[in-house]
PDB file of N, CA and C in Angstrom:
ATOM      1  N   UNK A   1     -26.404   2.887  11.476  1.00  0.00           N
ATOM      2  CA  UNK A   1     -25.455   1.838  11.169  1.00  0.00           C
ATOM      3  C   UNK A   1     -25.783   0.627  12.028  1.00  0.00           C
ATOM      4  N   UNK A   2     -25.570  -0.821  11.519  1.00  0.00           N
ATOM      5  CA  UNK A   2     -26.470  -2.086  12.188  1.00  0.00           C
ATOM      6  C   UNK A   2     -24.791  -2.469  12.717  1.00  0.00           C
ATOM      7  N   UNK A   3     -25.149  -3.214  13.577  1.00  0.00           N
ATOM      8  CA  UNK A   3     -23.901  -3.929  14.491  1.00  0.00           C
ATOM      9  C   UNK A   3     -22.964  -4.689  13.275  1.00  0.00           C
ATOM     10  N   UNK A   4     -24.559  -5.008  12.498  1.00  0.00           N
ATOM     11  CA  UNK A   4     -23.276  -6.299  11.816  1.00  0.00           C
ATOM     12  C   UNK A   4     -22.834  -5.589  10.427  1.00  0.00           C
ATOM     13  N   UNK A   5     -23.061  -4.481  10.098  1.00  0.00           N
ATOM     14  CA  UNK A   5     -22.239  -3.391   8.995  1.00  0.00           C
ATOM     15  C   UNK A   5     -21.124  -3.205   9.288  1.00  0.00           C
ATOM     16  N   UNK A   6     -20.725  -2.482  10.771  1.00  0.00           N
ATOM     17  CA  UNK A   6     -19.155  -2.150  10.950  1.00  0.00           C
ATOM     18  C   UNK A   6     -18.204  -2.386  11.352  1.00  0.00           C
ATOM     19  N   UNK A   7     -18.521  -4.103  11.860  1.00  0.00           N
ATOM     20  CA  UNK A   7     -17.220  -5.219  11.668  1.00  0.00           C
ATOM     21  C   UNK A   7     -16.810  -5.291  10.547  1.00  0.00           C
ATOM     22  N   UNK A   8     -17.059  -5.443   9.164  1.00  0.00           N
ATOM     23  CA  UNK A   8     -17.053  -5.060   8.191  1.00  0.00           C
ATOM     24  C   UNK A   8     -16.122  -4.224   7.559  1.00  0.00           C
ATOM     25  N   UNK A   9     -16.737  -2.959   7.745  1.00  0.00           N
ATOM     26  CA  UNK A   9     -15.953  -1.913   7.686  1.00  0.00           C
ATOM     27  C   UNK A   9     -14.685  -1.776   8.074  1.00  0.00           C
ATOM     28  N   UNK A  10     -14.557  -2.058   9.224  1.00  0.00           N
ATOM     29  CA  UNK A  10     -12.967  -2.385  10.162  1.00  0.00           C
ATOM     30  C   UNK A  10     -12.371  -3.011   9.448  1.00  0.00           C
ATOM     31  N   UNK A  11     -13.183  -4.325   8.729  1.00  0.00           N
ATOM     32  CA  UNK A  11     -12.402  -5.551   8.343  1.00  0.00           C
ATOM     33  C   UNK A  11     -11.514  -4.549   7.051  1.00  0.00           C
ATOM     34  N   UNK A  12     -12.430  -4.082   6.312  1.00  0.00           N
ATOM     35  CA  UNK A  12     -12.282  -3.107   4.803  1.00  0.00           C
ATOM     36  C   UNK A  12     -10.943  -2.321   5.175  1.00  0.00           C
ATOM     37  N   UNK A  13     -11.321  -1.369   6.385  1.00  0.00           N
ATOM     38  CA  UNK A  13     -10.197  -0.568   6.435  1.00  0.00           C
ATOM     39  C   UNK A  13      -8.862  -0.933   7.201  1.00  0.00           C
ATOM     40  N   UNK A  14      -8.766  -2.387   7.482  1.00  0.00           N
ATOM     41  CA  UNK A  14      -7.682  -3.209   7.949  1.00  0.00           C
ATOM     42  C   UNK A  14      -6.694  -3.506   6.647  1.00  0.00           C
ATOM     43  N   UNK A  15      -7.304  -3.977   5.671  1.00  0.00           N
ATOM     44  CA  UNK A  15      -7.216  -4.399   3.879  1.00  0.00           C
ATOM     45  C   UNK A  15      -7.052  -3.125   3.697  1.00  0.00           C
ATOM     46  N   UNK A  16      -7.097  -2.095   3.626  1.00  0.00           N
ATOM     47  CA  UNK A  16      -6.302  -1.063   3.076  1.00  0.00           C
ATOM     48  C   UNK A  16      -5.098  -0.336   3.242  1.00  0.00           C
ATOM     49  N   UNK A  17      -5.320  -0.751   5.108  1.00  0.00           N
ATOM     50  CA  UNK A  17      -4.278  -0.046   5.905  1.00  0.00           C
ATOM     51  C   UNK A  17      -2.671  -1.841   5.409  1.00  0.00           C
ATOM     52  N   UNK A  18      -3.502  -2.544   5.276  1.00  0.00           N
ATOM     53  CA  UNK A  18      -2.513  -3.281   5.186  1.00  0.00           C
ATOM     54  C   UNK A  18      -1.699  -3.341   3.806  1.00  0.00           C
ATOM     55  N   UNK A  19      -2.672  -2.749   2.475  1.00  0.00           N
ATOM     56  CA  UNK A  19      -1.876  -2.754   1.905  1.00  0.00           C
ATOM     57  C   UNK A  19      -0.990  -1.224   1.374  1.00  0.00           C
ATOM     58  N   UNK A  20      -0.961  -0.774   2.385  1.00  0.00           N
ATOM     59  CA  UNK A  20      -0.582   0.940   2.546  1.00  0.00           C
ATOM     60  C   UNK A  20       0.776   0.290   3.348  1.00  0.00           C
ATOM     61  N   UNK A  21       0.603  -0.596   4.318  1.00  0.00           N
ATOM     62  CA  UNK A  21       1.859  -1.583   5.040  1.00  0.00           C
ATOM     63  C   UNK A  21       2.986  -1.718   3.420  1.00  0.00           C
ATOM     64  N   UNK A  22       1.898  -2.690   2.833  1.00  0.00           N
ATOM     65  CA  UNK A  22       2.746  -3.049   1.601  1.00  0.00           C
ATOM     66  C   UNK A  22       3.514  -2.285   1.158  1.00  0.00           C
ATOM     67  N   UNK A  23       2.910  -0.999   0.662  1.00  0.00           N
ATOM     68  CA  UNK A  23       3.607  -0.128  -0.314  1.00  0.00           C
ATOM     69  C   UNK A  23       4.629   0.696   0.002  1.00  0.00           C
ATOM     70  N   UNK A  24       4.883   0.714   1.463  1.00  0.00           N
ATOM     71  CA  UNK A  24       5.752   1.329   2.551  1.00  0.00           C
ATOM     72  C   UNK A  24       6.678   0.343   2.399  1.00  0.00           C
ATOM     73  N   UNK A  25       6.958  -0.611   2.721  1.00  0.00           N
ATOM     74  CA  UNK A  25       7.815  -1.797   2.940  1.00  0.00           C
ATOM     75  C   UNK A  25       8.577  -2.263   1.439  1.00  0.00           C
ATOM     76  N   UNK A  26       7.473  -1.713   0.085  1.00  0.00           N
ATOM     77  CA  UNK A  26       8.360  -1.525  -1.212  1.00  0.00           C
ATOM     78  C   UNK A  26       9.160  -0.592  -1.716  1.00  0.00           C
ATOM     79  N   UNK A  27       8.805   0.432  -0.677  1.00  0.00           N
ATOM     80  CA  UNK A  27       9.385   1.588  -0.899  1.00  0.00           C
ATOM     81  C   UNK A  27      10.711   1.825   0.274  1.00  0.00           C
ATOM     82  N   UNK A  28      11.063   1.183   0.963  1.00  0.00           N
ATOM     83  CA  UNK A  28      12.112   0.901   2.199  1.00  0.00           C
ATOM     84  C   UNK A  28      13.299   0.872   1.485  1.00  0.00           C
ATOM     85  N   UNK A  29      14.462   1.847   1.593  1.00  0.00           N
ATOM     86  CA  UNK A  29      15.796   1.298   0.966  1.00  0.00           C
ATOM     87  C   UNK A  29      15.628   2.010  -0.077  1.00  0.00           C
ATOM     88  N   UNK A  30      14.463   3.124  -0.733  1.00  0.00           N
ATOM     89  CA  UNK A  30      14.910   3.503  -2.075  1.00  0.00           C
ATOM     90  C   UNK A  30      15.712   4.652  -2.101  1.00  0.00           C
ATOM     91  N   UNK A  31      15.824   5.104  -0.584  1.00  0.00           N
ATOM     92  CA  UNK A  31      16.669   6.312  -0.622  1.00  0.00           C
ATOM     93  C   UNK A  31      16.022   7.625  -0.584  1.00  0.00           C
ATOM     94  N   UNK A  32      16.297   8.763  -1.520  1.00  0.00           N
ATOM     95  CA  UNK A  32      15.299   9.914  -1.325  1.00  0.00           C
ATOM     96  C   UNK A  32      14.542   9.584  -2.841  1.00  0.00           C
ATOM     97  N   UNK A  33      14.413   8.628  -3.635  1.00  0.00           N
ATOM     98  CA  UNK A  33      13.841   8.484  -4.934  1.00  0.00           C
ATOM     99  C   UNK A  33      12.231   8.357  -4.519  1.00  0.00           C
ATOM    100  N   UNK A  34      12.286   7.757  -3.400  1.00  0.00           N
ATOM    101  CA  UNK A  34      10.897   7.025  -3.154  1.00  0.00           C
ATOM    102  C   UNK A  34       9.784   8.368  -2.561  1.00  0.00           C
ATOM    103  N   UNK A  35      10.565   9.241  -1.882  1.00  0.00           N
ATOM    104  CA  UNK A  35      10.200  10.689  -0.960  1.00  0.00           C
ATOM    105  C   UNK A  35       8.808  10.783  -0.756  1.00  0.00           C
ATOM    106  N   UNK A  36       8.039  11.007  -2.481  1.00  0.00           N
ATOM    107  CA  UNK A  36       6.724  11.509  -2.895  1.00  0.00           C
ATOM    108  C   UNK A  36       5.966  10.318  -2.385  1.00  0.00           C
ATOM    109  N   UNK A  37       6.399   8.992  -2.921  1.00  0.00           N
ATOM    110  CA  UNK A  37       5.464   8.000  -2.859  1.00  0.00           C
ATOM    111  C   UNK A  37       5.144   7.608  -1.527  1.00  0.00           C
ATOM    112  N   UNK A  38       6.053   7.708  -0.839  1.00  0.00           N
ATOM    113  CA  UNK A  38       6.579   7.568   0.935  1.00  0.00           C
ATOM    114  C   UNK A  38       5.180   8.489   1.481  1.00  0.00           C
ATOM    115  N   UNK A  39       5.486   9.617   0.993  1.00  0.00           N
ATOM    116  CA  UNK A  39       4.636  10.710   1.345  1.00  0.00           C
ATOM    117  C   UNK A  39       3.077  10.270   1.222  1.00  0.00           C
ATOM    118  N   UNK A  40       2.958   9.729   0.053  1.00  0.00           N
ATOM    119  CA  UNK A  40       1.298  10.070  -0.760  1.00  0.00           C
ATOM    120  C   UNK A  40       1.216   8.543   0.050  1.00  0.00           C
ATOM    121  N   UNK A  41       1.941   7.580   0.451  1.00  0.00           N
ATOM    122  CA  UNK A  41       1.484   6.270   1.638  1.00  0.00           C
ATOM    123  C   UNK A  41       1.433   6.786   2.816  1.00  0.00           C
ATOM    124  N   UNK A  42       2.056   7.501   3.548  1.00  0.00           N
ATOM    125  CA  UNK A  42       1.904   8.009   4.737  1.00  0.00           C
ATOM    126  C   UNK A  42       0.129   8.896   5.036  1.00  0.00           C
ATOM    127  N   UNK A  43       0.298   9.977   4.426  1.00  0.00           N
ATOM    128  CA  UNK A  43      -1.182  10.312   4.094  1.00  0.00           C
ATOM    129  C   UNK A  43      -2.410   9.421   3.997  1.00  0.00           C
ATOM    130  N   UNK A  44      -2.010   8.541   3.367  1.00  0.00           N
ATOM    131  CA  UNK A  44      -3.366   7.818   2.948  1.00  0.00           C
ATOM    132  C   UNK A  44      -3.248   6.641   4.207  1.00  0.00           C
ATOM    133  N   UNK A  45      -2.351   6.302   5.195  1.00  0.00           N
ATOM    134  CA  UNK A  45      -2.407   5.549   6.651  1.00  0.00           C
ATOM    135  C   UNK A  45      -2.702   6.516   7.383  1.00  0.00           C
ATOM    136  N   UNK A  46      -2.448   7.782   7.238  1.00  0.00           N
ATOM    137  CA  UNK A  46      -2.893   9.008   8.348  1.00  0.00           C
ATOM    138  C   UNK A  46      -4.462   8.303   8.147  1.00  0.00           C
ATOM    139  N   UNK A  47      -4.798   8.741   6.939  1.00  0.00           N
ATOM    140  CA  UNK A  47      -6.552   9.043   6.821  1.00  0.00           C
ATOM    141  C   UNK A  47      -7.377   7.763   6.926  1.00  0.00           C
ATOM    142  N   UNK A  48      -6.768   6.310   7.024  1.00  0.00           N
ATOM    143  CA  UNK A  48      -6.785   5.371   6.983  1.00  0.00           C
ATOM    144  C   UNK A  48      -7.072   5.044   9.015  1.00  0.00           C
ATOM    145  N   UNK A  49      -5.758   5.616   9.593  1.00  0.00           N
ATOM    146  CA  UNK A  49      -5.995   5.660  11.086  1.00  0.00           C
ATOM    147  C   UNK A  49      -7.235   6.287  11.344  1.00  0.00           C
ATOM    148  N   UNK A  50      -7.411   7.788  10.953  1.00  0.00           N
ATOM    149  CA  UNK A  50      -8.618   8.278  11.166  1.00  0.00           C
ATOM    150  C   UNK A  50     -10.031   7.759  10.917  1.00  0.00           C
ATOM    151  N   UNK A  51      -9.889   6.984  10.128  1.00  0.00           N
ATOM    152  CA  UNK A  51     -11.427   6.509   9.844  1.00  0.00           C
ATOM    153  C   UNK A  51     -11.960   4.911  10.718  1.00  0.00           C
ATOM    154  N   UNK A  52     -10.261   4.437  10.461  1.00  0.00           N
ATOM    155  CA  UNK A  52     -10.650   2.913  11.693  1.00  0.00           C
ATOM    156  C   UNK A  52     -10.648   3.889  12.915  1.00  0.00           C
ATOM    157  N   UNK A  53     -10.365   4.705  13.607  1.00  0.00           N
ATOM    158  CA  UNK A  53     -10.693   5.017  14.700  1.00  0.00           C
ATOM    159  C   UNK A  53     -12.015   5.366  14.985  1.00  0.00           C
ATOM    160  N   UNK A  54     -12.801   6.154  14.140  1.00  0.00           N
ATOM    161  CA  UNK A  54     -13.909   6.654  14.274  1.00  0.00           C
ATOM    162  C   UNK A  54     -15.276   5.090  14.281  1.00  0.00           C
ATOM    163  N   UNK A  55     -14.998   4.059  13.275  1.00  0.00           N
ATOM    164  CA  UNK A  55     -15.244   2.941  13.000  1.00  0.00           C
ATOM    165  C   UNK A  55     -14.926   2.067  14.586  1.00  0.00           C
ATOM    166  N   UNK A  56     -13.783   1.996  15.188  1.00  0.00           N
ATOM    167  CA  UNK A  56     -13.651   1.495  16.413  1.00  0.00           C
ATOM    168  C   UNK A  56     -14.712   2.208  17.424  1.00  0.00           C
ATOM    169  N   UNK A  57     -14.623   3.563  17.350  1.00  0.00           N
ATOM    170  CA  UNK A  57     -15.353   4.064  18.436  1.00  0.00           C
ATOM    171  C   UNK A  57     -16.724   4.062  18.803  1.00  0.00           C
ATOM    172  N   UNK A  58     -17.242   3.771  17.309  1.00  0.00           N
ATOM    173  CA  UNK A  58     -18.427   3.514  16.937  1.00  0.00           C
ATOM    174  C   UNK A  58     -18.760   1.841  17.280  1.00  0.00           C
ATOM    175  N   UNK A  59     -18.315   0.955  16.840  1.00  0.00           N
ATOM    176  CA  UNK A  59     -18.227  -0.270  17.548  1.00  0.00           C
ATOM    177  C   UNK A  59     -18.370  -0.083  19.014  1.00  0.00           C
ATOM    178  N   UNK A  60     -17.488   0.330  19.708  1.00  0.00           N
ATOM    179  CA  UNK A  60     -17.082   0.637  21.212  1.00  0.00           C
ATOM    180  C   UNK A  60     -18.282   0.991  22.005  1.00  0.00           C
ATOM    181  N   UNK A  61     -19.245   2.096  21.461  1.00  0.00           N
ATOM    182  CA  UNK A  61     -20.510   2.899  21.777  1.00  0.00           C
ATOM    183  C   UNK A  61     -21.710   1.600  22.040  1.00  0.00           C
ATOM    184  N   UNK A  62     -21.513   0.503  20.856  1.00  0.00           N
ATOM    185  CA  UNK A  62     -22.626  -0.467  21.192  1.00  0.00           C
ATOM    186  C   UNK A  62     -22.423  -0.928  22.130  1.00  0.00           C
ATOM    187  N   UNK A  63     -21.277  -1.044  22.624  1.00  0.00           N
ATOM    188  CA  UNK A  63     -20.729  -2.273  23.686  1.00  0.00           C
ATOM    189  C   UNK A  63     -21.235  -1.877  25.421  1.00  0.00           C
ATOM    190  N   UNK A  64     -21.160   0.001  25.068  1.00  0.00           N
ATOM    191  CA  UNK A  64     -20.906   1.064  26.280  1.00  0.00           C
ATOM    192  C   UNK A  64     -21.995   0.532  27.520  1.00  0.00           C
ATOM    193  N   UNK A  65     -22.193   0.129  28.640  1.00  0.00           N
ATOM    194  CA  UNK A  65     -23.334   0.451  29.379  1.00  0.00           C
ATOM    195  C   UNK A  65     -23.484   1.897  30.099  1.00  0.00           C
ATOM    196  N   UNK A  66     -24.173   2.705  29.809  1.00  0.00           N
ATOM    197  CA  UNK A  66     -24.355   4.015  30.356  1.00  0.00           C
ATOM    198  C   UNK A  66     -24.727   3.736  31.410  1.00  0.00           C
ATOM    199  N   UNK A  67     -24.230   4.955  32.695  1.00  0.00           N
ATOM    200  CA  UNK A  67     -24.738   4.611  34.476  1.00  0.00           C
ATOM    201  C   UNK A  67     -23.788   3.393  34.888  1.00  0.00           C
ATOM    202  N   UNK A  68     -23.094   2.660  34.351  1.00  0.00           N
ATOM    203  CA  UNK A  68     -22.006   1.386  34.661  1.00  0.00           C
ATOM    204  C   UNK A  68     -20.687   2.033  34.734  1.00  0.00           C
ATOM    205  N   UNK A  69     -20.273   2.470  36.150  1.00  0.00           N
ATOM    206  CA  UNK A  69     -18.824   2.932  36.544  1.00  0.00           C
ATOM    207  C   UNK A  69     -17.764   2.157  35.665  1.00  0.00           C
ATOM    208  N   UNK A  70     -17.990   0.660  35.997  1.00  0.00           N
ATOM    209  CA  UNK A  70     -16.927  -0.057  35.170  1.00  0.00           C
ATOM    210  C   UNK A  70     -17.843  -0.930  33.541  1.00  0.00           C
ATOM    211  N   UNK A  71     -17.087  -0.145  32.579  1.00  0.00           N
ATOM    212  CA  UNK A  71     -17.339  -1.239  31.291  1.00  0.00           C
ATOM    213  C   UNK A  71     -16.693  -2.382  30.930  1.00  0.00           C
ATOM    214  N   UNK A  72     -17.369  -2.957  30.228  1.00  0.00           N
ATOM    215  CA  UNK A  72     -17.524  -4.589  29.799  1.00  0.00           C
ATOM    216  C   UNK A  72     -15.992  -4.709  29.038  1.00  0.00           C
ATOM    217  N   UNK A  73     -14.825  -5.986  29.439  1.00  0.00           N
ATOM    218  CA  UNK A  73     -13.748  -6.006  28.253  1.00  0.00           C
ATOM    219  C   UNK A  73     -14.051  -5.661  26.750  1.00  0.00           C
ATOM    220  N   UNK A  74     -15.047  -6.286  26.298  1.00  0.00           N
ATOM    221  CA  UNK A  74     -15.275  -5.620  25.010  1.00  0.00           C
ATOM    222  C   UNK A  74     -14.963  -3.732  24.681  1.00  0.00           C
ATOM    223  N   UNK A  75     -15.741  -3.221  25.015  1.00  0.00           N
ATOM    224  CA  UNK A  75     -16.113  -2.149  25.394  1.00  0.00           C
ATOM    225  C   UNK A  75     -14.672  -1.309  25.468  1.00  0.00           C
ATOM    226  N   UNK A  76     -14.027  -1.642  26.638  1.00  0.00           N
ATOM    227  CA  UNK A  76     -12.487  -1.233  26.816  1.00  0.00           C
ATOM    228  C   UNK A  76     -11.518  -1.110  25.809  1.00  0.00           C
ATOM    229  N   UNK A  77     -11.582  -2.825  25.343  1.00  0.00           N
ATOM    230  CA  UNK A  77     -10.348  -3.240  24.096  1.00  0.00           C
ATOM    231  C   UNK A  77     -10.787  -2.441  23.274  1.00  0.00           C
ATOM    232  N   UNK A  78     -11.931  -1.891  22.835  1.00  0.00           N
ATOM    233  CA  UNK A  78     -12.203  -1.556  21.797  1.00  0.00           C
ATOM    234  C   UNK A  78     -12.209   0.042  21.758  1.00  0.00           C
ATOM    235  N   UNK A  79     -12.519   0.646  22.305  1.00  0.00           N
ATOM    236  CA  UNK A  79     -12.030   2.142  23.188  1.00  0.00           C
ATOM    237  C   UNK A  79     -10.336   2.100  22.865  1.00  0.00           C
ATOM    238  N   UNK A  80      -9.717   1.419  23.787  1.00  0.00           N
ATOM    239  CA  UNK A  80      -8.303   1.686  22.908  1.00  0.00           C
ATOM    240  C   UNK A  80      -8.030   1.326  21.539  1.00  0.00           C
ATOM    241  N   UNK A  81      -8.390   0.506  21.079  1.00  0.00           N
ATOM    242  CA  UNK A  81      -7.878   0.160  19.700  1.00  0.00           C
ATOM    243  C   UNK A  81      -8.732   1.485  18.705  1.00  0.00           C
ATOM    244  N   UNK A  82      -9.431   2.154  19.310  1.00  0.00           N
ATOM    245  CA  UNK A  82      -9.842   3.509  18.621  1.00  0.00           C
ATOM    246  C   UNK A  82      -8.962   4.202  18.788  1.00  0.00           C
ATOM    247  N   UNK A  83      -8.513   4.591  20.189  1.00  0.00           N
ATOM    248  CA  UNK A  83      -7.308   5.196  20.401  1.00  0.00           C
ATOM    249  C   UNK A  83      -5.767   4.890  19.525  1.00  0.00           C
ATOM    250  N   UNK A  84      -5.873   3.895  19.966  1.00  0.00           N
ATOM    251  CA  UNK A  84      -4.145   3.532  19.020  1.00  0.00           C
ATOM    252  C   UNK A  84      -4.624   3.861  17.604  1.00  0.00           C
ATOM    253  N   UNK A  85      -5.429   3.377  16.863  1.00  0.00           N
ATOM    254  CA  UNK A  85      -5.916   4.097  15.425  1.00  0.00           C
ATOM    255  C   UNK A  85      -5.917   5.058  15.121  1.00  0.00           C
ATOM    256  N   UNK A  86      -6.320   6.161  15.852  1.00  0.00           N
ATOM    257  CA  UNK A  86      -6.445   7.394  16.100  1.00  0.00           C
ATOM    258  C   UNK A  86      -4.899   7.959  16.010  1.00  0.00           C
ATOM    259  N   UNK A  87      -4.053   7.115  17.202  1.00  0.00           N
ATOM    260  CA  UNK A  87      -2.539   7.657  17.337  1.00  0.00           C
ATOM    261  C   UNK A  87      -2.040   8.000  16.005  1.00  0.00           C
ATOM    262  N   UNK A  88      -1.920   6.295  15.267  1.00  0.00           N
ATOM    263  CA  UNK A  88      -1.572   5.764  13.956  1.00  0.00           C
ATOM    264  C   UNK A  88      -1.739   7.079  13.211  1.00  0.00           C
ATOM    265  N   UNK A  89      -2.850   7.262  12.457  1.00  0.00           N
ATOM    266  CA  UNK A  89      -2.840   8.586  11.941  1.00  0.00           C
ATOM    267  C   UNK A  89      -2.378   9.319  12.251  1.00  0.00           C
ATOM    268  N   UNK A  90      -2.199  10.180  13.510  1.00  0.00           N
ATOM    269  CA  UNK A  90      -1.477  11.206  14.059  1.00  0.00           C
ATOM    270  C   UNK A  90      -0.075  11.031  13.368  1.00  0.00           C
ATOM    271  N   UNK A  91       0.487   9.938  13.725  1.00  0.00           N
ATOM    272  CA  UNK A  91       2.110   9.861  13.795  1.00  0.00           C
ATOM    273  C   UNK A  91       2.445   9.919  12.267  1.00  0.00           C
ATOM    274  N   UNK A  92       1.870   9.086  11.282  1.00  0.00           N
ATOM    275  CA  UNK A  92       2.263   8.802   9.887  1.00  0.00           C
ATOM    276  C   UNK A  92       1.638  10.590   9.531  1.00  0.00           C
ATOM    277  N   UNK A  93       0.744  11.511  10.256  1.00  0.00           N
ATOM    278  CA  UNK A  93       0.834  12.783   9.445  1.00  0.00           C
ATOM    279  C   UNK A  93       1.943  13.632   9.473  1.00  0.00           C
ATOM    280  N   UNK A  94       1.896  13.005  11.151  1.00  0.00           N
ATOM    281  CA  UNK A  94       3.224  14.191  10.828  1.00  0.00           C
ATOM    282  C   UNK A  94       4.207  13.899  10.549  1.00  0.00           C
ATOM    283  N   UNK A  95       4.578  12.225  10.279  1.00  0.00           N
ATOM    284  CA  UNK A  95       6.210  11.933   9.687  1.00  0.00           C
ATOM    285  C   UNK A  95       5.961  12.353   8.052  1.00  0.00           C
ATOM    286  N   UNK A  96       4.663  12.074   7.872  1.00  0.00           N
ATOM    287  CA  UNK A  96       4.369  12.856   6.075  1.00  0.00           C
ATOM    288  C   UNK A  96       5.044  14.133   5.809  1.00  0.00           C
ATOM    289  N   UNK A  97       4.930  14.481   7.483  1.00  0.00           N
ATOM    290  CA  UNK A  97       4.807  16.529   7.488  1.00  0.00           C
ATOM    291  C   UNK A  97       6.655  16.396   7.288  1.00  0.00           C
ATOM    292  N   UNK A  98       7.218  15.703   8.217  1.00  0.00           N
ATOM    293  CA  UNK A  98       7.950  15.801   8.673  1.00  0.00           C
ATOM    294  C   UNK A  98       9.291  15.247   6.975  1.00  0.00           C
ATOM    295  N   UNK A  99       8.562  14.620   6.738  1.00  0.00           N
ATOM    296  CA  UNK A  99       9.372  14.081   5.447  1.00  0.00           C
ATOM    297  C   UNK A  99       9.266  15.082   4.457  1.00  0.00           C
ATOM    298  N   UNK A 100       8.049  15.568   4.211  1.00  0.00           N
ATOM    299  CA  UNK A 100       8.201  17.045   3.337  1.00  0.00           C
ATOM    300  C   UNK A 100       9.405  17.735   3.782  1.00  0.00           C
ATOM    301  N   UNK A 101       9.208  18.344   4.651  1.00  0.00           N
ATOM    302  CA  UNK A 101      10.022  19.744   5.270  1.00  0.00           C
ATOM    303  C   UNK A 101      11.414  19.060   5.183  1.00  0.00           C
ATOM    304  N   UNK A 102      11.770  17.826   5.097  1.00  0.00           N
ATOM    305  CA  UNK A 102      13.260  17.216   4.800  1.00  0.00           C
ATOM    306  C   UNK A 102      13.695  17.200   3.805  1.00  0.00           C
ATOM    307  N   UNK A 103      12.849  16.882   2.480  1.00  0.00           N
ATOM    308  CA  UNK A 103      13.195  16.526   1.343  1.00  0.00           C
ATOM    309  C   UNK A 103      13.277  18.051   0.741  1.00  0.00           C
TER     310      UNK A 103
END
């Protein structure tokens, strides 16, 4: 993968995750009608977190200096924002999980 492919990518899976934002925010207020759709958006931001994370971390790796106690701001910001991506998914699976087992 070339440096300048998976800015890109990020950008791609920002535009998806955002419009997964959308479809959440149309679905707000429908009560338990919305449940499934709630569900099948949550899932697809789970898998959505998972892949910008892996995409961040991968970014992050170019930045890395190996044998360098302390890394470069780049490097850092970008290490967490894998992390928080990473979270993201976590949390929307299991409120997916968590919205099943309610409904």
């Amino acid at each position: 993968m070339t440096a300048t492919s998976e800015p890109h990518r990020v950008v791609e899976e920002l535009g998806k995750l955002g419009q997964v934002t959308a479809l959440l925010e149309e679905l707000s207020g429908s009560g338990t009608e919305g449940v499934q759709e709630r569900q099948r958006a949550l899932l697809s931001a789970a898998e959505l977190g998972r892949r910008l994370a892996v995409l961040l971390d991968e970014l992050a790796g170019e930045y890395e200096r190996p044998g360098v106690p302390e890394q470069g701001s780049v490097q850092i910001s970008l290490d967490q924002a894998a992390a928080a991506a990473e979270d993201l998914g976590n949390c929307a699976r299991h409120a997916a999980e968590a919205l099943l087992a309610e409904s």
